[in-house]
Protein backbone atom coordinates (compact mmCIF):
# COMPACT_ATOMS: atom_id res chain seq x y z
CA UNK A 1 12.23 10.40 7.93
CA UNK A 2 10.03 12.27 5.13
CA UNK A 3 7.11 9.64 4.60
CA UNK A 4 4.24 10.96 1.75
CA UNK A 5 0.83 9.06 2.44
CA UNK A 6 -1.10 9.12 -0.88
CA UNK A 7 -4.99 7.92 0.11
CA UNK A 8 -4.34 9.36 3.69
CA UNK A 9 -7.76 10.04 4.46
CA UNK A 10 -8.63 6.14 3.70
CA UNK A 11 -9.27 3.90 6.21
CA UNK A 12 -5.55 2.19 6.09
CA UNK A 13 -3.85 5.73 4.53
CA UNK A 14 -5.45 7.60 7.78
CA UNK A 15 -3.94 4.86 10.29
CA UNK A 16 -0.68 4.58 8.59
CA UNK A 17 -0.10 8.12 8.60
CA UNK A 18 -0.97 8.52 12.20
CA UNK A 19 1.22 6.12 13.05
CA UNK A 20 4.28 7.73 10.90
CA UNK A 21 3.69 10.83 13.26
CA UNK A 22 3.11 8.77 16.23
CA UNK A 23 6.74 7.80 15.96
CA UNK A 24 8.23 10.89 15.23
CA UNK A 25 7.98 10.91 11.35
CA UNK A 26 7.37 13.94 9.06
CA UNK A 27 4.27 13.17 7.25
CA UNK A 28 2.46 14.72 4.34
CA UNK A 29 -1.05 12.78 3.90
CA UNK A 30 -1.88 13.42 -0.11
CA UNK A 31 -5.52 13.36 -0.85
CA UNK A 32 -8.11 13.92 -4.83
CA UNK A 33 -10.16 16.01 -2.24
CA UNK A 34 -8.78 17.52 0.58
CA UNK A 35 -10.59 14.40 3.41
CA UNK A 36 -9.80 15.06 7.29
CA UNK A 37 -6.56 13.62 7.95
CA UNK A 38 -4.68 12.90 11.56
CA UNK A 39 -3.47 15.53 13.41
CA UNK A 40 0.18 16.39 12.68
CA UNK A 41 -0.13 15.36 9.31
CA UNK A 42 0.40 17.95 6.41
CA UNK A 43 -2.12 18.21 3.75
CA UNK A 44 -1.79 18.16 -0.06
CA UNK A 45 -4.45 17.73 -2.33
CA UNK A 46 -3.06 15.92 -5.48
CA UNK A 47 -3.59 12.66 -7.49
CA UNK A 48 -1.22 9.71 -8.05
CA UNK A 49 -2.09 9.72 -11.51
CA UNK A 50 -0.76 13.08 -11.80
CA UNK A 51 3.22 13.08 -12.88
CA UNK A 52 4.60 16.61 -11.95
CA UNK A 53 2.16 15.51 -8.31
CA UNK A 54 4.33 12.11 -8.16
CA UNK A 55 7.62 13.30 -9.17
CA UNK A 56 7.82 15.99 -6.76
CA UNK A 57 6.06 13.86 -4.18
CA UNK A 58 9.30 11.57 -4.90
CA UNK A 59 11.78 14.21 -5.18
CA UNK A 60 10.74 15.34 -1.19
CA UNK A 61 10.31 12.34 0.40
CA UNK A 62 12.04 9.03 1.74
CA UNK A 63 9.22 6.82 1.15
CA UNK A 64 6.12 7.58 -0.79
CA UNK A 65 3.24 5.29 0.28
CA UNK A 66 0.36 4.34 -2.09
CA UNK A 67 -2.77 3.37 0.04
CA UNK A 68 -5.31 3.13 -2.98
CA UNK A 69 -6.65 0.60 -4.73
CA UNK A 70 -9.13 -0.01 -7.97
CA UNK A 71 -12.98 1.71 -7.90
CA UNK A 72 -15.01 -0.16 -6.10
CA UNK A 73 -17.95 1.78 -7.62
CA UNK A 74 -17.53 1.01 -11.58
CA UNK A 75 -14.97 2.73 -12.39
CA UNK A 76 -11.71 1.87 -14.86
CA UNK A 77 -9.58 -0.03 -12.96
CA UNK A 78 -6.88 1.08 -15.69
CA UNK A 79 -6.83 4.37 -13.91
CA UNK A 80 -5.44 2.41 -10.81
CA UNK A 81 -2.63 0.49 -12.54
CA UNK A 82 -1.58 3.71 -14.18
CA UNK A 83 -1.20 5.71 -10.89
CA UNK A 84 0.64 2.61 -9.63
CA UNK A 85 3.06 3.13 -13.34
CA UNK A 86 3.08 6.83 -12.72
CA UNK A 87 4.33 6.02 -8.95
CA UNK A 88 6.74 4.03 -10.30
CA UNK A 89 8.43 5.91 -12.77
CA UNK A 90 8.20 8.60 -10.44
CA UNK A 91 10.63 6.76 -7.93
CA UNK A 92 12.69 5.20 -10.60
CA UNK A 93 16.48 5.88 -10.17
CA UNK A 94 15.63 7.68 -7.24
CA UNK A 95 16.62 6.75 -3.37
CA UNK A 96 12.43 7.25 -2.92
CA UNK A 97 11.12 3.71 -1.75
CA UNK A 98 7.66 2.81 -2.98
CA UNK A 99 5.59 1.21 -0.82
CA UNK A 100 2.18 -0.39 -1.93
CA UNK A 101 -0.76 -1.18 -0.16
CA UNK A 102 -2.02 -4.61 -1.83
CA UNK A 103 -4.30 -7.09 -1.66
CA UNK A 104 -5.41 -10.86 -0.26
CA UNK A 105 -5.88 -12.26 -3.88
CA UNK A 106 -2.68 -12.22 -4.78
CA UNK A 107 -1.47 -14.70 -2.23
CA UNK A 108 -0.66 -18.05 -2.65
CA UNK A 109 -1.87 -21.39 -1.41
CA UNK A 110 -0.45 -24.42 -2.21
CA UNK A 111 1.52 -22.64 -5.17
CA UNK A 112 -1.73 -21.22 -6.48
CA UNK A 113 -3.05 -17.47 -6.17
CA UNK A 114 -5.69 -17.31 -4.44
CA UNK A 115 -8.07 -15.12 -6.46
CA UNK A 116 -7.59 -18.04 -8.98
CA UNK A 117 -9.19 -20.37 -6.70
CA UNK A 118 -12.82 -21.21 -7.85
CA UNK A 119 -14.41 -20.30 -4.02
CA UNK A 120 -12.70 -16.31 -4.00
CA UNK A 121 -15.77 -14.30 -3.95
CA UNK A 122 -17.03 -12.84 -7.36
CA UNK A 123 -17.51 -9.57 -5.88
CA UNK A 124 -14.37 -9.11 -5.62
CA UNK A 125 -12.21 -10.79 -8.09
CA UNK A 126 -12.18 -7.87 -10.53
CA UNK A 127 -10.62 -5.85 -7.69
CA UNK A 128 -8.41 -8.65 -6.77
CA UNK A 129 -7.10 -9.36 -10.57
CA UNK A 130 -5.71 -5.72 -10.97
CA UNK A 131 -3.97 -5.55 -7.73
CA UNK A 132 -2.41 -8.81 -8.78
CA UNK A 133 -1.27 -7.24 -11.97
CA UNK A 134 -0.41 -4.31 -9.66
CA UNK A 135 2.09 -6.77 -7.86
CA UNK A 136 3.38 -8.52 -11.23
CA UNK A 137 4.08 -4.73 -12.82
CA UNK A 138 6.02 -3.63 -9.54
CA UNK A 139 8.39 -7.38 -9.69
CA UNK A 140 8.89 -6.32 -13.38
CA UNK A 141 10.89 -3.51 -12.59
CA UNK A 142 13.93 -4.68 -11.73
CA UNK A 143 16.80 -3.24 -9.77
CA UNK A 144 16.50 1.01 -10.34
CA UNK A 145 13.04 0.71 -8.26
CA UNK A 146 12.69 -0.09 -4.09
CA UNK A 147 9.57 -1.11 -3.63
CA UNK A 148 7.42 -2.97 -1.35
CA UNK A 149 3.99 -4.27 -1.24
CA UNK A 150 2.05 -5.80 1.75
CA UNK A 151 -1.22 -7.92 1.17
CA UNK A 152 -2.98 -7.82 4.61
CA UNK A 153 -4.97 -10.93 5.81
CA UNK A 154 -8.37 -11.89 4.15
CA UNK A 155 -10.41 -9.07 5.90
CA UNK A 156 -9.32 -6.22 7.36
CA UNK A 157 -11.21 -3.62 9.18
CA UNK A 158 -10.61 -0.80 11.77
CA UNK A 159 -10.25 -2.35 15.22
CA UNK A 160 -7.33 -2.65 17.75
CA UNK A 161 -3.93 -1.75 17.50
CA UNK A 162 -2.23 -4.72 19.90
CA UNK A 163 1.12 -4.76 17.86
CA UNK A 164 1.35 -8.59 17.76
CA UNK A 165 1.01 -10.13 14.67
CA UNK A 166 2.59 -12.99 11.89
CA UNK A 167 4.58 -12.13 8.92
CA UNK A 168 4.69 -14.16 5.88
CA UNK A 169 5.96 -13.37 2.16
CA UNK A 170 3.60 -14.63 -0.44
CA UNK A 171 1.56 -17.35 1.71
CA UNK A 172 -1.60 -16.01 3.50
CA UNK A 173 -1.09 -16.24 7.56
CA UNK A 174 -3.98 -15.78 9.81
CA UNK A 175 -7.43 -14.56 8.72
CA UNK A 176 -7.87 -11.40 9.78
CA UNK A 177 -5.56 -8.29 10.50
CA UNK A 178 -6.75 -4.42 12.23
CA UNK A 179 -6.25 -1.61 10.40
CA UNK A 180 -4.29 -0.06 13.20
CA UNK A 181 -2.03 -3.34 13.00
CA UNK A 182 -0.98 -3.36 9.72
CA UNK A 183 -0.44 -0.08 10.03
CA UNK A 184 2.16 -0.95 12.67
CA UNK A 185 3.72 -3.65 10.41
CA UNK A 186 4.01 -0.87 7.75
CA UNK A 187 5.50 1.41 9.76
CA UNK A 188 7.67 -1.57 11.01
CA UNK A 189 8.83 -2.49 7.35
CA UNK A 190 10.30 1.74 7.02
CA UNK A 191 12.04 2.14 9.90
CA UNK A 192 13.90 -1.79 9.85
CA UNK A 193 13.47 -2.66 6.02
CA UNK A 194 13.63 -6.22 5.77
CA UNK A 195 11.29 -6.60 2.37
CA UNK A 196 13.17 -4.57 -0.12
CA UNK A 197 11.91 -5.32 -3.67
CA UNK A 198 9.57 -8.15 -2.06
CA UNK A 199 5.58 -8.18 -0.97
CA UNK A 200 5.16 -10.12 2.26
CA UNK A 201 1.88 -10.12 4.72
CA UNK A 202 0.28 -10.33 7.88
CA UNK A 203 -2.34 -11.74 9.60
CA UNK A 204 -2.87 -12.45 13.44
């Protein structure tokens, strides 16, 4: 399977990528600046936000994977939500299958999201809120688009790949998840799709 990584040298693009290849996918890891990516991986420098980038990104591959997210350094988070719109009408019609790397704050506890909750961290909310919208933008657009988001757990961080974790849809499961892991669930979710059109998560 053709899998595009866009964000590939990140620290969730570089793991999912390597573990596309590790499995016998043909991977092209998309990067703004041209960052060290895993071995077997074919480089592109190009943006999400850029449409004749996305559209022939879609037009090559099986599924195009989105690991960014908002600045975390002041920037317009606008510029996020519009890759995420260019990524989608990029796929739309198309046999491509979107698949989003999301957020915690979108979850839900107790039928409320949990960035909404008045203990979610300030620092982070911002972030959190245009993910969410992110989410809400991607279940808006109906049945021409296959996509897929997964939220990890509350923190994630490189660590072990052990290849035993929970799934949930939109309810938060465990507190923590390895990079390398969800990796491995992402990987899971393209070769045995079981989330079409859905988010879901995972947490140990």
């Amino acid at each position: 399977m053709k899998i595009a990584v866009i964000g590939a040298s990140g620290m969730v693009g570089s793991r999912v990528a390597a573990e596309a290849v590790g499995r016998g996918h043909e991977v092209t890891g998309v990067t703004r600046s041209g960052g060290e990516l895993p071995a077997g991986v074919r480089a592109v420098r190009g943006s999400a936000n850029d449409v004749a980038t996305a559209k022939e990104l879609a037009g090559d591959a099986d599924v195009l994977v989105a690991a960014i997210g908002p600045s975390r350094t002041g920037g317009d988070h606008q510029e996020y939500l519009d890759a995420v719109g260019n990524l989608i009408g990029a796929v739309r019609g198309t046999a491509t299958r979107l698949f989003v790397v999301g957020g915690a704050g979108s979850l839900v506890v107790d039928g409320n999201r949990v960035v909404d909750g008045p203990d979610f961290p300030a620092e982070y909310k911002n972030e959190s809120l245009t993910v969410s919208q992110a989410l809400e933008d991607l279940r808006a657009t109906g049945g021409d688009v296959n996509w897929t988001m997964l939220s990890p757990a509350f923190v994630i961080a490189p660590g072990e790949r052990t290849g035993t974790f929970r799934l949930s849809g939109d309810e938060p499961v465990g507190e923590h998840i390895s990079a390398e892991d969800y990796a491995v669930a992402l990987v899971n979710e393209i070769d045995t799709p079981a989330y079409n059109r859905k988010r879901f998560t995972l947490g140990y």
